[in-house]
N, C-alpha and C. Protein backbone atom coordinates (compact mmCIF):
# COMPACT_ATOMS: atom_id res chain seq x y z
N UNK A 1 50.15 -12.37 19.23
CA UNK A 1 50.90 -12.42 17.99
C UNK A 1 52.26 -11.75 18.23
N UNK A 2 53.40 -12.55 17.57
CA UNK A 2 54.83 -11.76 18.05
C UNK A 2 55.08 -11.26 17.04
N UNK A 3 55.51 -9.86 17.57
CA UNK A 3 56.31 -8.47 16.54
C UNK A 3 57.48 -8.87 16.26
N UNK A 4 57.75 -8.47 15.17
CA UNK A 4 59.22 -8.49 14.13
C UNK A 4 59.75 -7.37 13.72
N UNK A 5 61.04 -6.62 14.07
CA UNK A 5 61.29 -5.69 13.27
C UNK A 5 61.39 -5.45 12.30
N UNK A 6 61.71 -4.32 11.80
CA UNK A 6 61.21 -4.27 10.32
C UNK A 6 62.44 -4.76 9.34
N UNK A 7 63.28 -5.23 10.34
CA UNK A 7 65.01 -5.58 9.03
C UNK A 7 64.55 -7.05 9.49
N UNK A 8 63.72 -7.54 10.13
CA UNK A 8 62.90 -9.05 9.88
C UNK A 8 62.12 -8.98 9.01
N UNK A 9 61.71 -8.53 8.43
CA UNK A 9 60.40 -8.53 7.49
C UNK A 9 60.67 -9.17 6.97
N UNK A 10 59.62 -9.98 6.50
CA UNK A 10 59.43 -11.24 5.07
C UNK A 10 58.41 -10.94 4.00
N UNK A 11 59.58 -11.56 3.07
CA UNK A 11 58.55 -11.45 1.43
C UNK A 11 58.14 -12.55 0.60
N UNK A 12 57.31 -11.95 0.07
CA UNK A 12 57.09 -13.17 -1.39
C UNK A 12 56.84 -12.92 -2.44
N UNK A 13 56.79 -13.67 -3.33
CA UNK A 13 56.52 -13.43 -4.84
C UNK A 13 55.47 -14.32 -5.18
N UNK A 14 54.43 -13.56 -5.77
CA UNK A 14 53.11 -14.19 -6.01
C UNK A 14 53.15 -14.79 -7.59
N UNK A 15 52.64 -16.32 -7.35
CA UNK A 15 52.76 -17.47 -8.90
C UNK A 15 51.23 -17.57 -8.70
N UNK A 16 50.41 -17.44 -8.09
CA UNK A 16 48.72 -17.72 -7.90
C UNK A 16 47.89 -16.55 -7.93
N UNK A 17 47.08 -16.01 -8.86
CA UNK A 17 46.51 -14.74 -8.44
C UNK A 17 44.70 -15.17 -9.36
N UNK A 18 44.36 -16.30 -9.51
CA UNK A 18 43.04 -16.64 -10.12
C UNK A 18 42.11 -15.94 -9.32
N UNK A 19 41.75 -16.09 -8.20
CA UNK A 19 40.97 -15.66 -7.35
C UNK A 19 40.90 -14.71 -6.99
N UNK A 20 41.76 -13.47 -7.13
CA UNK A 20 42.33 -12.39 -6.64
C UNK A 20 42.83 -11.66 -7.86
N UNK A 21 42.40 -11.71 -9.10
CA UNK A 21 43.39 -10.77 -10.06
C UNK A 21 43.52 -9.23 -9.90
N UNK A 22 42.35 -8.71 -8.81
CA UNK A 22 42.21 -7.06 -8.52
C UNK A 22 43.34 -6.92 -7.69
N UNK A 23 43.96 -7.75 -6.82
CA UNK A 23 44.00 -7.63 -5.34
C UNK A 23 45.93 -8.16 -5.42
N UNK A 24 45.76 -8.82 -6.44
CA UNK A 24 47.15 -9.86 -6.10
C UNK A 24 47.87 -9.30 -7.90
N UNK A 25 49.22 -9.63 -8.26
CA UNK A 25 50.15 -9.18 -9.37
C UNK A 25 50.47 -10.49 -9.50
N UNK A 26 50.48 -11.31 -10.54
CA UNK A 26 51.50 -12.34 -10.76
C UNK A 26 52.37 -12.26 -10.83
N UNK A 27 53.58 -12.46 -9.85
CA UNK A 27 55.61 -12.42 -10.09
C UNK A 27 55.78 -11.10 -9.34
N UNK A 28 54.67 -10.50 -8.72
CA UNK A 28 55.18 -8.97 -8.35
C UNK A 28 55.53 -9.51 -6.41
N UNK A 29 56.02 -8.97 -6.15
CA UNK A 29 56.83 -9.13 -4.42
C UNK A 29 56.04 -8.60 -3.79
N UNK A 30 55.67 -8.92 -2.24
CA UNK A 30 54.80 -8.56 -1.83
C UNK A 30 55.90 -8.43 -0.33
N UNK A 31 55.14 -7.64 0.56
CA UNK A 31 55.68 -8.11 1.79
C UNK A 31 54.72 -8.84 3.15
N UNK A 32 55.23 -9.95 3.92
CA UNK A 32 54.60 -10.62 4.64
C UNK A 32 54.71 -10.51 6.37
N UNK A 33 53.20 -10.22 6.72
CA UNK A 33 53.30 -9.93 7.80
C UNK A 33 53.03 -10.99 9.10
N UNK A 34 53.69 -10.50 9.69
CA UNK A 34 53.63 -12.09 11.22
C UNK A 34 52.34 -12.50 11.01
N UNK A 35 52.02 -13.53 11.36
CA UNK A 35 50.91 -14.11 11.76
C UNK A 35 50.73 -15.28 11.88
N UNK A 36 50.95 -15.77 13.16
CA UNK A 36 51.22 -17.48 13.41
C UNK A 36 49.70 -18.15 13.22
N UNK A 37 48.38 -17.39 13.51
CA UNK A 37 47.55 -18.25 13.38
C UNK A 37 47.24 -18.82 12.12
N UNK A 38 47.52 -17.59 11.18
CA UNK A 38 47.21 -17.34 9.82
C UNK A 38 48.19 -18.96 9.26
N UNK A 39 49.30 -18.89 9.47
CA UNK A 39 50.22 -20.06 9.11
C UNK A 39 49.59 -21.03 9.48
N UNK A 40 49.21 -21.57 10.22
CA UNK A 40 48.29 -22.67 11.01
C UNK A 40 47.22 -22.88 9.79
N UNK A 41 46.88 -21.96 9.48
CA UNK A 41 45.99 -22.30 8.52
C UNK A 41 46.40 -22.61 7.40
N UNK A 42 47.56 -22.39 7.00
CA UNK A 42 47.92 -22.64 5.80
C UNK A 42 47.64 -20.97 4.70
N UNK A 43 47.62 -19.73 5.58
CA UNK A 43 47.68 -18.59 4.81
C UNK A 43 48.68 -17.74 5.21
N UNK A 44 49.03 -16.80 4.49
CA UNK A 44 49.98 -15.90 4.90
C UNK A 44 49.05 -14.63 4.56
N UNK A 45 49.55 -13.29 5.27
CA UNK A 45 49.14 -12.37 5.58
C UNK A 45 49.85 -11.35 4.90
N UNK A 46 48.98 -10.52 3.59
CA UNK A 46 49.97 -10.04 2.76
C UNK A 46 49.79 -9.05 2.34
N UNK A 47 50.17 -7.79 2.84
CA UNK A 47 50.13 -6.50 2.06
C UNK A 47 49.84 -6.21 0.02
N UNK A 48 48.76 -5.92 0.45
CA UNK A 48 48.07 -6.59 -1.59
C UNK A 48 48.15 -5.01 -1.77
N UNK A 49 47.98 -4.81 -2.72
CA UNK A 49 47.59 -3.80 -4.03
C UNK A 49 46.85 -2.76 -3.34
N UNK A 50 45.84 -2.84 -2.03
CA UNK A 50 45.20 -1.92 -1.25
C UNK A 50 46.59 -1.21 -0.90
N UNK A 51 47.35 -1.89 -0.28
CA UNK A 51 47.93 -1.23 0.31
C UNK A 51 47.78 -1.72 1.91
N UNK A 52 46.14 -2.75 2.36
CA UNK A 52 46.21 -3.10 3.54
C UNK A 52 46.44 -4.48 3.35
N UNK A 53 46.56 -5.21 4.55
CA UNK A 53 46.52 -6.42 4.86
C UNK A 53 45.69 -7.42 4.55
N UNK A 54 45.75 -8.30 3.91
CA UNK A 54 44.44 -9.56 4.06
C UNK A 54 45.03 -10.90 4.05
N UNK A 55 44.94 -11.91 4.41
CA UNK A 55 45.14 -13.06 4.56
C UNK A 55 44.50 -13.97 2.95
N UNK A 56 45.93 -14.72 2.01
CA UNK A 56 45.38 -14.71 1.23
C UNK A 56 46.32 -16.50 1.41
N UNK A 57 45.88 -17.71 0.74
CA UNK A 57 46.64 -18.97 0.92
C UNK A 57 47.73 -19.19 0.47
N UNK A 58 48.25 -19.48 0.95
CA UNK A 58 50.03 -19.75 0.88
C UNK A 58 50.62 -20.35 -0.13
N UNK A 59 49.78 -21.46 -0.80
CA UNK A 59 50.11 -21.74 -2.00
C UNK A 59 50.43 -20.73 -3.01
N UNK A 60 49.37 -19.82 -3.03
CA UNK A 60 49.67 -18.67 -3.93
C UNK A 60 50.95 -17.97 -3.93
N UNK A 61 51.73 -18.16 -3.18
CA UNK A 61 53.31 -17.46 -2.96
C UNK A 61 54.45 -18.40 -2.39
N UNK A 62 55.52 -17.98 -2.79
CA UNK A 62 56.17 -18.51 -2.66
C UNK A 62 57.31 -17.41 -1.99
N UNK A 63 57.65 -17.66 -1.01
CA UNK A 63 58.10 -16.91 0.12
C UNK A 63 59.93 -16.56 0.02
N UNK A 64 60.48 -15.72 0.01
CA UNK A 64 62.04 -15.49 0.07
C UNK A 64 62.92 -15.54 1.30
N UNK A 65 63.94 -16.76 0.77
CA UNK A 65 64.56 -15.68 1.75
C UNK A 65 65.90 -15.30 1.21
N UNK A 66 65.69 -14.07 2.08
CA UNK A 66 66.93 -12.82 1.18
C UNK A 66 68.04 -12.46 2.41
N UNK A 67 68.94 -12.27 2.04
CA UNK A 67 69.84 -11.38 2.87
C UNK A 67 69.32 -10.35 3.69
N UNK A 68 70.14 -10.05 4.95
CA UNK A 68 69.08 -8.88 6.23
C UNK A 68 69.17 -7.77 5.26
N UNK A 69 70.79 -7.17 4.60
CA UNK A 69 70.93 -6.18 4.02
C UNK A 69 69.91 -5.83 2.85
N UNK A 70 69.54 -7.17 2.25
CA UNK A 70 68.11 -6.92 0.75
C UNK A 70 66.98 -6.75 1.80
N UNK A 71 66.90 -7.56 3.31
CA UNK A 71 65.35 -6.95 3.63
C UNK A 71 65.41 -5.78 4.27
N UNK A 72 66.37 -5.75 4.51
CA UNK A 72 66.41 -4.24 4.96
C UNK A 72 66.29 -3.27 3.80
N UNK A 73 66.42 -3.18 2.67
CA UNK A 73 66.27 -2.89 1.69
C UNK A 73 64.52 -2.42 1.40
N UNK A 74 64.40 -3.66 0.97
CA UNK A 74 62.91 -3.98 0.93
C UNK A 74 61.86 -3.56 1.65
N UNK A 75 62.04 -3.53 3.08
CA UNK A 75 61.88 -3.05 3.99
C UNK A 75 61.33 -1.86 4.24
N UNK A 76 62.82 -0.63 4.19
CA UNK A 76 62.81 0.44 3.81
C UNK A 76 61.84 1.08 2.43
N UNK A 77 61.97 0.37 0.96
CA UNK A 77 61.36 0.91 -0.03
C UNK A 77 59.40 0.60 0.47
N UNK A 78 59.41 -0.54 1.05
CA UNK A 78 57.96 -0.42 1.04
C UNK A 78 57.23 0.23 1.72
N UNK A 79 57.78 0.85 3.41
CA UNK A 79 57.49 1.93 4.16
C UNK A 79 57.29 2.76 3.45
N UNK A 80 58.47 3.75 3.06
CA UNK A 80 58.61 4.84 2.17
C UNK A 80 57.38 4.92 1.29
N UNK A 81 56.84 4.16 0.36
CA UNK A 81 55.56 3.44 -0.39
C UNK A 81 54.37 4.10 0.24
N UNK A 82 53.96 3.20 1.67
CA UNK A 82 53.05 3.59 1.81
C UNK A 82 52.69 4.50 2.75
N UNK A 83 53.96 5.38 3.30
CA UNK A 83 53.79 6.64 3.60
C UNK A 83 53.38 7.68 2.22
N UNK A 84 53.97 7.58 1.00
CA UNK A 84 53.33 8.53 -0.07
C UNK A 84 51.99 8.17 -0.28
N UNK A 85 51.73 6.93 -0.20
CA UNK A 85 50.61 6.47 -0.61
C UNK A 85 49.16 6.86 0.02
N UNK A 86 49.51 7.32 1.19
CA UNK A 86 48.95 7.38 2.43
C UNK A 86 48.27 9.02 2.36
């Protein structure tokens, strides 16, 4: 699996959360982590509400793309996140 720095990071905004209402926010941003197999499948890999990772289907989001300076942004606030969180 290939690493991305973190001013690569990708996001999305979740429109699907039936299956997932504990786990997933409707309209809330999420951030998305590499995972080429996961794409293959037709899922993306998405930092949920735990706080960890799970692979949830792609339909459910709809993916951004933002300026390096907003993901770098983004980026930064969600680290920060789950270092307190932690």
């Amino acid at each position: 699996m290939k690493t991305h720095k973190p001013d690569l990071a990708r996001f999305a905004i979740c429109v699907e959360n039936s299956e997932y209402p504990a786990s997933l926010e409707l309209h809330k941003t999420y951030r998305v982590l590499p995972d080429e197999e996961a794409a293959e499948d037709g899922d993306l890999r998405i930092v949920d509400e735990s706080g960890e990772d799970y692979l949830y289907p792609a339909e459910y989001f709809v993916v951004l793309e933002v300026p390096r300076q907003t993901a770098q942004a983004l980026t930064k606030s969600f680290l920060r996140h789950a270092r307190h969180a932690a």
